[in-house]
C-alpha atoms as a PDB file:
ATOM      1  CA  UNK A   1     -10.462  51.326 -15.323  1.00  0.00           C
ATOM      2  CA  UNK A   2     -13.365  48.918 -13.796  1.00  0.00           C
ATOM      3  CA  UNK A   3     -14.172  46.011 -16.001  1.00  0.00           C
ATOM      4  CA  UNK A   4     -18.093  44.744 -14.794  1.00  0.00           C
ATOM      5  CA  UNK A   5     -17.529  41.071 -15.143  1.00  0.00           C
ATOM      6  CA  UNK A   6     -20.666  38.535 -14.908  1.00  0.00           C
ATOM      7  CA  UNK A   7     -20.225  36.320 -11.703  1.00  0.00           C
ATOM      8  CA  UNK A   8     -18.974  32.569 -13.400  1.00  0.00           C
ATOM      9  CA  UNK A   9     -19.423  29.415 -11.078  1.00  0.00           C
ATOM     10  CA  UNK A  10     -18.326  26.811 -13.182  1.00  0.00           C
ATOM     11  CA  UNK A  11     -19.611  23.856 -10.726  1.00  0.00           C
ATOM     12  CA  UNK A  12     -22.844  26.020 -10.198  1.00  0.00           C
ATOM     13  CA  UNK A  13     -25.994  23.103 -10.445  1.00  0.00           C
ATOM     14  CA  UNK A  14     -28.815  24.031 -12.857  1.00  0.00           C
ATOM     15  CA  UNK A  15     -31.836  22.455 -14.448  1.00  0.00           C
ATOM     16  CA  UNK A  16     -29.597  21.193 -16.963  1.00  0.00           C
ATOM     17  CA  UNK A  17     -28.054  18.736 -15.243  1.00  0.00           C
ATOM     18  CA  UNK A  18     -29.121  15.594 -16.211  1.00  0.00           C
ATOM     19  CA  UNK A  19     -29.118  13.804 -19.257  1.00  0.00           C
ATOM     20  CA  UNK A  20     -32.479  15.135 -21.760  1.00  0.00           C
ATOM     21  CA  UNK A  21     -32.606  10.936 -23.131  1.00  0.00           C
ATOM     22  CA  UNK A  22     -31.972   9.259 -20.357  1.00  0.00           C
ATOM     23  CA  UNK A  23     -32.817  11.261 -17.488  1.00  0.00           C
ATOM     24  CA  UNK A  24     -28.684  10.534 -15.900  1.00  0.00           C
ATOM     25  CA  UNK A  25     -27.268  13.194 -14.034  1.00  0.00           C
ATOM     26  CA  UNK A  26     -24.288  15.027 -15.487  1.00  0.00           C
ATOM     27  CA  UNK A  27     -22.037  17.303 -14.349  1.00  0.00           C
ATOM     28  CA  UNK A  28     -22.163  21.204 -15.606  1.00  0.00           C
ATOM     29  CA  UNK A  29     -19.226  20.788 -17.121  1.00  0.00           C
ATOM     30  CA  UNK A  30     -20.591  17.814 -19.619  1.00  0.00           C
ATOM     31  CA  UNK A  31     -23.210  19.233 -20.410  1.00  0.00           C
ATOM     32  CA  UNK A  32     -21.036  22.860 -21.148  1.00  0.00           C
ATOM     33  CA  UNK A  33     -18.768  20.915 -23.012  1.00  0.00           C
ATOM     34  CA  UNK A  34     -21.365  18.563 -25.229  1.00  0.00           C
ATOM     35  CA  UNK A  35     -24.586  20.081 -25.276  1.00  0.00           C
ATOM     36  CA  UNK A  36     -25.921  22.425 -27.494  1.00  0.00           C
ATOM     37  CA  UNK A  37     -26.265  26.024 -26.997  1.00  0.00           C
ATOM     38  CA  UNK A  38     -28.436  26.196 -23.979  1.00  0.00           C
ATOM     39  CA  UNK A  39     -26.320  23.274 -22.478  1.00  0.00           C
ATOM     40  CA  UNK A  40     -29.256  20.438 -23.157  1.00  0.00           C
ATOM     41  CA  UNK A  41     -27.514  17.745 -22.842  1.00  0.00           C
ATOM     42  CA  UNK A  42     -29.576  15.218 -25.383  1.00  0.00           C
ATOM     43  CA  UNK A  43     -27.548  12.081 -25.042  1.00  0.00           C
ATOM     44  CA  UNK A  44     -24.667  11.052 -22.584  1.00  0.00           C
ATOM     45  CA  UNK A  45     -22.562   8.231 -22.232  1.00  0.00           C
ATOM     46  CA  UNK A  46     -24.782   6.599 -19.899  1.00  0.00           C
ATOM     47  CA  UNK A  47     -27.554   6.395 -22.229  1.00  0.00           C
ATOM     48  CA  UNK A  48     -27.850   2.561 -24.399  1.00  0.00           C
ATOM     49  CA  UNK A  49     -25.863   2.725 -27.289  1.00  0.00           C
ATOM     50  CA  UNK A  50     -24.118   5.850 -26.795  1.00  0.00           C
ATOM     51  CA  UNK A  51     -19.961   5.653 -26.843  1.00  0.00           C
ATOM     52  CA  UNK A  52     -17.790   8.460 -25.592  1.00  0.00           C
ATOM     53  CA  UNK A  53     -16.918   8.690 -29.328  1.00  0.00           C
ATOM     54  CA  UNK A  54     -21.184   9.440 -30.227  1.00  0.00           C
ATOM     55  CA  UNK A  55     -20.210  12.164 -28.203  1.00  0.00           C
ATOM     56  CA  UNK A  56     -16.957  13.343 -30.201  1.00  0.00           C
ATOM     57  CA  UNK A  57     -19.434  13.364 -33.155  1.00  0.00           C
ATOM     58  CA  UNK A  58     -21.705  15.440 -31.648  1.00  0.00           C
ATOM     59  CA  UNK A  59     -24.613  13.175 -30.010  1.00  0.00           C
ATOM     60  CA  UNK A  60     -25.131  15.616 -27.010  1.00  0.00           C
ATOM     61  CA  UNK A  61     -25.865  18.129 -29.301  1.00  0.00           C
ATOM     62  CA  UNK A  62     -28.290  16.199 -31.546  1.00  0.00           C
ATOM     63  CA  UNK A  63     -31.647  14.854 -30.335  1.00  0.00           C
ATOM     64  CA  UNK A  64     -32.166  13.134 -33.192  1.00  0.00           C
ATOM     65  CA  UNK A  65     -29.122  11.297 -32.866  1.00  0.00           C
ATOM     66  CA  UNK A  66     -28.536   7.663 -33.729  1.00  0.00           C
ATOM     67  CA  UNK A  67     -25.476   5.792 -33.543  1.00  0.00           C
ATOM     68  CA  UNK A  68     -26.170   3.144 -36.304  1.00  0.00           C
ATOM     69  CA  UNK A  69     -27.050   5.850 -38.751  1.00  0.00           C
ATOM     70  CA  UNK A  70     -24.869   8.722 -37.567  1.00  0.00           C
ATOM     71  CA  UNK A  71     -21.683   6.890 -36.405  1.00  0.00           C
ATOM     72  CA  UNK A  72     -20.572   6.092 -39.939  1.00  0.00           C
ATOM     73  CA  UNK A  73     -18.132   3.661 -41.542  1.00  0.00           C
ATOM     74  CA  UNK A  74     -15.951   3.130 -38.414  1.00  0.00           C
ATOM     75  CA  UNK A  75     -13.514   0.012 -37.375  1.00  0.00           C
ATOM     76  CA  UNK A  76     -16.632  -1.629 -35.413  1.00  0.00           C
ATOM     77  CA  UNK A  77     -18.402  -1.933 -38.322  1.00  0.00           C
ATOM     78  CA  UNK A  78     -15.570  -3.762 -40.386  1.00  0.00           C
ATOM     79  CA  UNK A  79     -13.850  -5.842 -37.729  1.00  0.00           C
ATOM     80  CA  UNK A  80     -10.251  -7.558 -38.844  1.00  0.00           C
ATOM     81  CA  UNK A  81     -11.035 -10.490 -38.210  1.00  0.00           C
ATOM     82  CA  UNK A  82     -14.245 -12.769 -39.043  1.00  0.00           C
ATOM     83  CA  UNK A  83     -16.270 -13.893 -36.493  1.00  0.00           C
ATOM     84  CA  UNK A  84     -16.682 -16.923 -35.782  1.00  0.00           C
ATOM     85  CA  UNK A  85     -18.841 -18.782 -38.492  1.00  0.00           C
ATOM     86  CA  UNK A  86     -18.366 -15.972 -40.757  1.00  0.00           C
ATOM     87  CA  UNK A  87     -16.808 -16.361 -44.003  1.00  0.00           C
ATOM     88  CA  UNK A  88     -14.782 -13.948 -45.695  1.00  0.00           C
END
């Protein structure tokens, strides 16, 4: 029994290597692992703004992304202790 299977280079470079926002390269890889279905990569930790954790939340996927909308209620945004000259 002969199973055809499709040839699979995982490091293979295509036009979707670099970053659709920013222009960065990426590896095949990212852009596998965070893009969307075509692997488009629309935002990468490269880009301003844009944590490793944007990308957890799905910010490669998203071109409409924004992190001070989309990130959400998250420990930067209520930090434990005041700045200075802030009162709490």
């Amino acid at each position: 029994m002969s199973t055809k299977r499709p040839s699979w280079t995982p490091t293979q470079m295509t036009s979707n290597n670099e970053c659709q926002n920013c222009g960065a390269h990426v590896t095949p890889q990212t852009a596998r692992g965070y893009g969307d279905e075509n692997d488009d990569l629309w935002h990468c930790p490269n880009c301003p703004e844009i944590a490793i954790r944007d990308m957890r939340q799905g910010a490669g996927k998203n071109p409409d992304y924004d992190p001070a909308i989309d990130r959400g209620d998250t420990s930067d945004h209520h930090p434990i202790f005041p700045q200075r000259g802030e009162n709490r």
